[in-house]
Protein backbone atom coordinates (compact mmCIF):
# COMPACT_ATOMS: atom_id res chain seq x y z
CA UNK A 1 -8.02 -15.08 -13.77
CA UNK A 2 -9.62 -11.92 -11.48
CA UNK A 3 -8.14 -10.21 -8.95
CA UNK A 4 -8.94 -7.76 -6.45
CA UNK A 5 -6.81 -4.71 -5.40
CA UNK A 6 -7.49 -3.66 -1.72
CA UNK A 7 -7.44 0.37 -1.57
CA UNK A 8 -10.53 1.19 0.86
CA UNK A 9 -8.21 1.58 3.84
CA UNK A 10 -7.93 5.08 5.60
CA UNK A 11 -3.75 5.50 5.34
CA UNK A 12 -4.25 6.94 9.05
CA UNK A 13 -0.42 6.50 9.09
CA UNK A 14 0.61 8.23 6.29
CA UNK A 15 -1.64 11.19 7.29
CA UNK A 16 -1.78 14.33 6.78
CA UNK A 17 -0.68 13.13 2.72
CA UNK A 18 -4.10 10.58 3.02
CA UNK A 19 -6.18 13.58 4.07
CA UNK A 20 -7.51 14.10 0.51
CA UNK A 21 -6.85 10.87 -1.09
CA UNK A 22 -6.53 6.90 -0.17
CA UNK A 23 -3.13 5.61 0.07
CA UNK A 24 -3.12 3.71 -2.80
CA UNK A 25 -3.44 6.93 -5.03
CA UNK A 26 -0.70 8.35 -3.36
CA UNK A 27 2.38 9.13 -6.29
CA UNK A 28 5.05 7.47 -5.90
CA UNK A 29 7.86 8.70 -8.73
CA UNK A 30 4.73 10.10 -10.28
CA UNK A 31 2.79 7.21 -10.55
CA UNK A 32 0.18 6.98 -8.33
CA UNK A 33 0.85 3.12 -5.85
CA UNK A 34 -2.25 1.39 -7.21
CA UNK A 35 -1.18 2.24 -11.35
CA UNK A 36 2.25 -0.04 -9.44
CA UNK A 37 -0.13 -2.80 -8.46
CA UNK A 38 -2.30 -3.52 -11.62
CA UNK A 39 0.68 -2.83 -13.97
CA UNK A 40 2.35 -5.85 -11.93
CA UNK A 41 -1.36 -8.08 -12.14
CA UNK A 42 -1.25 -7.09 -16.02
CA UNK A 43 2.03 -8.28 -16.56
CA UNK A 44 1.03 -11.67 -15.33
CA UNK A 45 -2.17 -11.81 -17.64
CA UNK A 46 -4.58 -10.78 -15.12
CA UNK A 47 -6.48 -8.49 -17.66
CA UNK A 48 -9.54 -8.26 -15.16
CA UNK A 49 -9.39 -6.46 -11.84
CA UNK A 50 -11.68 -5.37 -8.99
CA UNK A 51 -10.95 -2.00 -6.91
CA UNK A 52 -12.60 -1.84 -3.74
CA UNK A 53 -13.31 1.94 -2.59
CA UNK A 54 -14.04 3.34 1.27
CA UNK A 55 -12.00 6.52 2.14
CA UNK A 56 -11.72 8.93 -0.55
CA UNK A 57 -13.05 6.75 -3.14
CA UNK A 58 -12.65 9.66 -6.58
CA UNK A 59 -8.79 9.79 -5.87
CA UNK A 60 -8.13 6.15 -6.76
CA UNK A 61 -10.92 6.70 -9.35
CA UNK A 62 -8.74 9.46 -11.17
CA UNK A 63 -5.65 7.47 -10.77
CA UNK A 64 -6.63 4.32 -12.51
CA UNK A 65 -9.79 5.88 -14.55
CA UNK A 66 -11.26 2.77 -17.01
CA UNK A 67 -8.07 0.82 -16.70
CA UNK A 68 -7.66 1.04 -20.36
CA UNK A 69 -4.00 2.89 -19.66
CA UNK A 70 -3.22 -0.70 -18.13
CA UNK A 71 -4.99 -2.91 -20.54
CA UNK A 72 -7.63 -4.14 -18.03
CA UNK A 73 -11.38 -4.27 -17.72
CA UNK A 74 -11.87 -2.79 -14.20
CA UNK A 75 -15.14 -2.76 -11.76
CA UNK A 76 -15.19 -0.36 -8.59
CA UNK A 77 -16.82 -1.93 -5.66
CA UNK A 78 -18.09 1.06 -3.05
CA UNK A 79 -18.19 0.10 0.45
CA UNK A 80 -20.30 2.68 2.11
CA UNK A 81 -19.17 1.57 5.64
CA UNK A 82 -15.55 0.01 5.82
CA UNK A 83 -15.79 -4.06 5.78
CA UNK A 84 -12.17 -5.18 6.53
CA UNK A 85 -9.93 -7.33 4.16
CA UNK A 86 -12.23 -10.55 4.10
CA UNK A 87 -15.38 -8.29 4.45
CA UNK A 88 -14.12 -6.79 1.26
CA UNK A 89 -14.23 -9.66 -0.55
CA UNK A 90 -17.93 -10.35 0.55
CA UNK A 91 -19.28 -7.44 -0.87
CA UNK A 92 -17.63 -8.47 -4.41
CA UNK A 93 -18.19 -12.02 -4.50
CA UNK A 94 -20.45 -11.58 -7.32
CA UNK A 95 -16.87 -11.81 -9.31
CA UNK A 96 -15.00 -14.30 -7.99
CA UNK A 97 -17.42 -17.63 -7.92
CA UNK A 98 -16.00 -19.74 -10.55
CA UNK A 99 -12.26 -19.68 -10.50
CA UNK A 100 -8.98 -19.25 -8.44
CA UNK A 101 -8.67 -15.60 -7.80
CA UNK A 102 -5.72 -13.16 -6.62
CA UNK A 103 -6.31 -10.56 -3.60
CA UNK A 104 -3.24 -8.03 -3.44
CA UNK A 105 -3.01 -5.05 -1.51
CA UNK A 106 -2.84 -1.37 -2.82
CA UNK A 107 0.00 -0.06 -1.17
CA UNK A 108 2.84 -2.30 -2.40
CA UNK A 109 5.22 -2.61 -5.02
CA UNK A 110 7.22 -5.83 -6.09
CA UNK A 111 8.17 -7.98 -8.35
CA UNK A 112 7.74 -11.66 -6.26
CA UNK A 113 7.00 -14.06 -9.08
CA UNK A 114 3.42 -14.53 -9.35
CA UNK A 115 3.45 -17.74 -11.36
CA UNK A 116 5.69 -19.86 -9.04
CA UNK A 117 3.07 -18.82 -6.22
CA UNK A 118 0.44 -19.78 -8.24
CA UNK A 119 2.08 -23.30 -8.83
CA UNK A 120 2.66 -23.92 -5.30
CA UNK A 121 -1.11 -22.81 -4.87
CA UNK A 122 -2.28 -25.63 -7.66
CA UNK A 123 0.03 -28.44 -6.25
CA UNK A 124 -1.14 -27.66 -2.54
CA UNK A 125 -4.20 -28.10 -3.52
CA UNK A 126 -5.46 -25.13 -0.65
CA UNK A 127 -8.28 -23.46 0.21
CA UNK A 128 -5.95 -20.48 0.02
CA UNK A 129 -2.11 -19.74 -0.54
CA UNK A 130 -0.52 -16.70 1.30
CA UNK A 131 2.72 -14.79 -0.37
CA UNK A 132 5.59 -14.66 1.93
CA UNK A 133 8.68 -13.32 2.44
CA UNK A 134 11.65 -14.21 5.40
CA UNK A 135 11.84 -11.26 7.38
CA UNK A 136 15.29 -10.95 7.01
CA UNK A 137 15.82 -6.76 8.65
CA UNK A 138 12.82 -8.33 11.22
CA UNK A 139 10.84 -5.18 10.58
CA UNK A 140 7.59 -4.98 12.62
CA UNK A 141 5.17 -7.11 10.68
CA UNK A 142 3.66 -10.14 11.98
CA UNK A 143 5.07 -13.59 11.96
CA UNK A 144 3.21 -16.35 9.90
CA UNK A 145 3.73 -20.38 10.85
CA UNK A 146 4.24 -22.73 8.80
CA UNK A 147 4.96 -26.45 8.53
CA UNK A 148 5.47 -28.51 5.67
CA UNK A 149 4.37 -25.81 3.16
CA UNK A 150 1.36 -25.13 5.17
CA UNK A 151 -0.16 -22.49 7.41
CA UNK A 152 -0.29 -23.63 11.22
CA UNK A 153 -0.79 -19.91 12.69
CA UNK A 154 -0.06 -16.55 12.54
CA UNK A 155 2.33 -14.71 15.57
CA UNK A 156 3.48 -11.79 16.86
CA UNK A 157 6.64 -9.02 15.94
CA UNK A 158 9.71 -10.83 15.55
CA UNK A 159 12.33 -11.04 18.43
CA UNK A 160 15.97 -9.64 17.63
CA UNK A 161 16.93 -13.38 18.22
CA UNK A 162 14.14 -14.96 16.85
CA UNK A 163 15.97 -17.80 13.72
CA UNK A 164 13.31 -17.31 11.36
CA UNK A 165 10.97 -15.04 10.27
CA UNK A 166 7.99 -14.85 7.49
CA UNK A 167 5.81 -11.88 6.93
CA UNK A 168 2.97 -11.82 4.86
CA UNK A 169 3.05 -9.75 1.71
CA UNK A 170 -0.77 -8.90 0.90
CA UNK A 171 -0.54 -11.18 -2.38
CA UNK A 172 -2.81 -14.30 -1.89
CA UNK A 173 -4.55 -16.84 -4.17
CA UNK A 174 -7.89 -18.05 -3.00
CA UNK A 175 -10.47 -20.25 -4.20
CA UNK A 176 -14.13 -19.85 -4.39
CA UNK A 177 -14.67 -22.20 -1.68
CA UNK A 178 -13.15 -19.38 0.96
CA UNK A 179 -16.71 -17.75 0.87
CA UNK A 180 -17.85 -20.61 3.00
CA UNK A 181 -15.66 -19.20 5.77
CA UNK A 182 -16.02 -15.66 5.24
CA UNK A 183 -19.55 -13.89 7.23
CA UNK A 184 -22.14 -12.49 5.53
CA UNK A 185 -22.68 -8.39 5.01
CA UNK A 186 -20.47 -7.80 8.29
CA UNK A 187 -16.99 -6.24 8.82
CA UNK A 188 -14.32 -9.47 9.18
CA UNK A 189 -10.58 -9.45 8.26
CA UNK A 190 -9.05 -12.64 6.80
CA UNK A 191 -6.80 -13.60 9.05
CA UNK A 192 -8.72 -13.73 12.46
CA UNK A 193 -12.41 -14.27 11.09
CA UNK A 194 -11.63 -16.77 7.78
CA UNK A 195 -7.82 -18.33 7.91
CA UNK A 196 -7.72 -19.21 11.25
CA UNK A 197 -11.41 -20.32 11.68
CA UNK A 198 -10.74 -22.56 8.35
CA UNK A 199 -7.73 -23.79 9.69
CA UNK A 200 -9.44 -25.42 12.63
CA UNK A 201 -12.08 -26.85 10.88
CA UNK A 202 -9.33 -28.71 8.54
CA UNK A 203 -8.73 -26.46 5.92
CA UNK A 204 -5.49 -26.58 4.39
CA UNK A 205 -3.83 -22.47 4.73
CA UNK A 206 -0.41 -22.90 2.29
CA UNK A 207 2.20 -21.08 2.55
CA UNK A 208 4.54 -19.87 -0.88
CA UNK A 209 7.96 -18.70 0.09
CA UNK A 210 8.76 -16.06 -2.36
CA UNK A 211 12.15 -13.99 -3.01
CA UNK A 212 12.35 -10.70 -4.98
CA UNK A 213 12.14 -7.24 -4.19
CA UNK A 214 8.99 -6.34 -1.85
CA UNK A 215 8.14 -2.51 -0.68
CA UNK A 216 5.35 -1.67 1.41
CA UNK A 217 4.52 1.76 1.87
CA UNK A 218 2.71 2.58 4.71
CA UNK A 219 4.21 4.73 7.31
CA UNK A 220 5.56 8.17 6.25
CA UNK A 221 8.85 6.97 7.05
CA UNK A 222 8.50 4.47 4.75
CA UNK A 223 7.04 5.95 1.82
CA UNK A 224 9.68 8.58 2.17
CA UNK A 225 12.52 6.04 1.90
CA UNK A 226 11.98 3.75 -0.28
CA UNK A 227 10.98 7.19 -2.83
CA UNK A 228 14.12 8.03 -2.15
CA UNK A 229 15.66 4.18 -2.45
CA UNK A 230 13.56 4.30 -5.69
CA UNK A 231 14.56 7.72 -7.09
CA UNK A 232 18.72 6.69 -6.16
CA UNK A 233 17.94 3.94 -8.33
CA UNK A 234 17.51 5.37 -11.36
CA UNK A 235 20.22 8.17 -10.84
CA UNK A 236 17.74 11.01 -9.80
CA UNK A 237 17.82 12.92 -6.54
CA UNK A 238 14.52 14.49 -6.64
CA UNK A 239 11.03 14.00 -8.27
CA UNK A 240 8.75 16.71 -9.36
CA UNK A 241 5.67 17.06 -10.00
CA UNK A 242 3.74 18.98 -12.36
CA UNK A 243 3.31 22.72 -12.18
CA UNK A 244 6.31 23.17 -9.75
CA UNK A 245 8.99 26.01 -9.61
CA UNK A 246 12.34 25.69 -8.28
CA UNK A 247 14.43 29.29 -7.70
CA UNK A 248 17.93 29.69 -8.17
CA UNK A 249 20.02 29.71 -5.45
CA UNK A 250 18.19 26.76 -3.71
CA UNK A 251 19.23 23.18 -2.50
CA UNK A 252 16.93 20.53 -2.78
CA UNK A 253 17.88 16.73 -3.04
CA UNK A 254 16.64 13.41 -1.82
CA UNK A 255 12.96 15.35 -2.14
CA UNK A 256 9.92 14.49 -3.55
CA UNK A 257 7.69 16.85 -4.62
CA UNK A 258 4.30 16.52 -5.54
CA UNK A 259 2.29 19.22 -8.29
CA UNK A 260 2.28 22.66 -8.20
CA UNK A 261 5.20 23.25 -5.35
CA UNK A 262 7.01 26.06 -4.97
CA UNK A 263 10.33 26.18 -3.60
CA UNK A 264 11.94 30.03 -3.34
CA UNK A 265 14.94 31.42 -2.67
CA UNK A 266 17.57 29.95 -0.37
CA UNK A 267 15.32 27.90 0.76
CA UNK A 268 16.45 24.45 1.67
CA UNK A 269 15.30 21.11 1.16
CA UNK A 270 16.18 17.46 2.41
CA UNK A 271 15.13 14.10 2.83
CA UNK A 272 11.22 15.36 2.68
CA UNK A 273 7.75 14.91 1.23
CA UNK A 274 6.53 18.39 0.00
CA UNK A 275 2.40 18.18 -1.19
CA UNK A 276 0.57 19.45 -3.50
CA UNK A 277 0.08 23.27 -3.28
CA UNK A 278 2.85 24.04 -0.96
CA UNK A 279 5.33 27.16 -0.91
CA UNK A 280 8.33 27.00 0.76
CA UNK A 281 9.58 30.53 1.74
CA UNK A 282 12.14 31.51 0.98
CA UNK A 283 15.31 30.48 4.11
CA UNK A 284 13.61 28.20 5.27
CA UNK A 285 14.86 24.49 6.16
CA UNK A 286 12.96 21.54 5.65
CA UNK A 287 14.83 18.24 6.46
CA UNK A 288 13.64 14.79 7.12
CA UNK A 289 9.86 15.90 6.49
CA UNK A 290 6.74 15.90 5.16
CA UNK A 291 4.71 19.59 4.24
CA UNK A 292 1.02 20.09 3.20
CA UNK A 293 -0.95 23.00 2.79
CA UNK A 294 -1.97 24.01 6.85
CA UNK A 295 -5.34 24.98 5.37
CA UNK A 296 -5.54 20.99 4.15
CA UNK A 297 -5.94 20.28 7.59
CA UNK A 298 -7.68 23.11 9.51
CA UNK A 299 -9.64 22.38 11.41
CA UNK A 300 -9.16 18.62 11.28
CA UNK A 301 -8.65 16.07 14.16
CA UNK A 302 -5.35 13.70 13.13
CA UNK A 303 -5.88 10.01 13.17
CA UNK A 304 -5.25 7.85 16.18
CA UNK A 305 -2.15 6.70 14.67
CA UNK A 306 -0.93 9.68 12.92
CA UNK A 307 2.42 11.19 14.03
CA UNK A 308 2.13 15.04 15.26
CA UNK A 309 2.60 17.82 13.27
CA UNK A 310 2.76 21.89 13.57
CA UNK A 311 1.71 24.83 11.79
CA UNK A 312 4.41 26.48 10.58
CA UNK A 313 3.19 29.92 8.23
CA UNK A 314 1.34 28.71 5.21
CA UNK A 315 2.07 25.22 6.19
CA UNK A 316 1.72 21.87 8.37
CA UNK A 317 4.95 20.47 8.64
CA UNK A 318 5.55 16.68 10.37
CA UNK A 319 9.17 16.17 11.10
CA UNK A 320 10.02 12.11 10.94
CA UNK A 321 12.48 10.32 13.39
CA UNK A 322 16.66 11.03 12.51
């Protein structure tokens, strides 16, 4: 079986750290997300993948190279002008005419059992079988409906009150017969443009509800607490990177730290993201934030959807909520 990782997207929310790479190359523990992703398809057998590239396109190169250090055979798919997630999947179709196929997205890490999903995607008999997950914390994604193991639509953000809850968790089987549904050479996203389309024409949209841990990483805020959720985990309070120096007579802990960092002298260190290339002075205090290089952005215009930042000395410092 093939799959395809999605990793064109820009990561406008986890700018500034997406200003020089896609999200899916950003480390996590050292690893960058995406080595996550095909190390979980791998484990399931899927020993052939397909990387879709837009923003940034060498950094996701240099984190998963030939695929050899995960025992796939892997194809890059360029996408000079961005094509959305089902838009993706028509400029690769080339690959995925003759069999089932998976489509996960680059910025997640979990370990949802793959096989059981694909079960309930051979017994249903579907055009296509989405991954989800209750929304138990009701955490702002979208709400999926379902009846009797199928698809009927897809909702809002749940309500506080709302009984029940499933989010979708960007793992999907499909079959080749989803290119019927999905337009030609244009942008398109699956949901609006292919599922729901295909569901009013008859098409049967299933629905596998999964358990098992599930982290999606793309906010700031998120990235930097399920690091730290993930560093806690296996007894560490910081990660470093390579290259980095830590002075006496400092206090850093629940940081990650990313190569060649610098932290001097009394300096202080909390609950924060610290990029490649930065110096903290030292006495300064950096809590509950994420530091890059200010000459990383210079000049630059943040995303839409970025959260604001300032210059502080040498750096560009974005302070996340308490």
């Amino acid at each position: 079986m093939r799959a395809i990782i999605l990793s064109a997207g820009y990561g406008t929310r986890l700018w500034p750290l997406t200003e020089d790479r896609t999200k899916p190359a950003i480390p996590i523990l050292g690893k960058p997300l995406v080595g996550y992703v095909a190390e979980y398809l791998t484990s399931y057998g899927i020993d052939e993948i397909v990387v879709n590239l837009h923003h940034r396109p060498e950094s996701v190169r240099r984190a998963l190279g030939d695929g050899s250090q995960f025992g796939v055979k892997l194809h890059y798919v360029e996408e000079p002008e961005i094509l959305g997630t089902s838009g993706a999947l028509d400029n690769a179709r080339q690959f995925f005419q003759d069999d089932t196929f998976v489509v996960i997205n680059g910025k997640i890490i979990t370990d949802i059992d793959l096989n059981a999903a694909l079960e309930t995607h051979r017994q249903s008999g579907a055009l296509a079988t989405l991954v989800l997950l209750p929304n138990e914390r009701r955490e702002r994604f979208s709400m999926v409906n379902t009846k009797d193991g199928l698809i009927t639509g897809f909702g809002g953000m749940p309500a506080n009150d709302t009984e029940s809850a499933l989010m979708f968790t960007g793992i999907q089987f499909m079959e080749p017969a989803i290119f019927d549904y999905i337009p030609r050479g244009v942008f398109s996203h699956s949901v609006t443009d292919v599922f729901i389309p295909a569901i009013a024409k008859g098409e049967s949209i299933a629905g596998h509800i999964a358990s098992g841990k599930w982290r999606e990483l793309s906010t700031l805020q998120r990235y930097l607490d399920i690091s730290v959720e993930l560093m806690r985990e296996t007894g560490n309070s910081i990660t470093v990177g390579a290259g980095c120096t830590i002075d006496e007579d400092t206090e850093v802990q629940d940081a990650v730290l990313w190569d060649r960092v610098r932290i001097e002298r009394g300096a202080r260190v909390q609950k924060s993201v610290i990029a490649d290339g930065v110096q903290i002075p030292s006495g300064a205090v950096i809590q509950n934030s994420v530091v890059v290089p200010a000459a990383l952005v210079a000049g630059k215009v943040p995303p839409a959807k970025s959260l604001k930042g300032s210059v502080q000395g040498e750096n560009f410092v974005v302070t996340l909520g308490v």
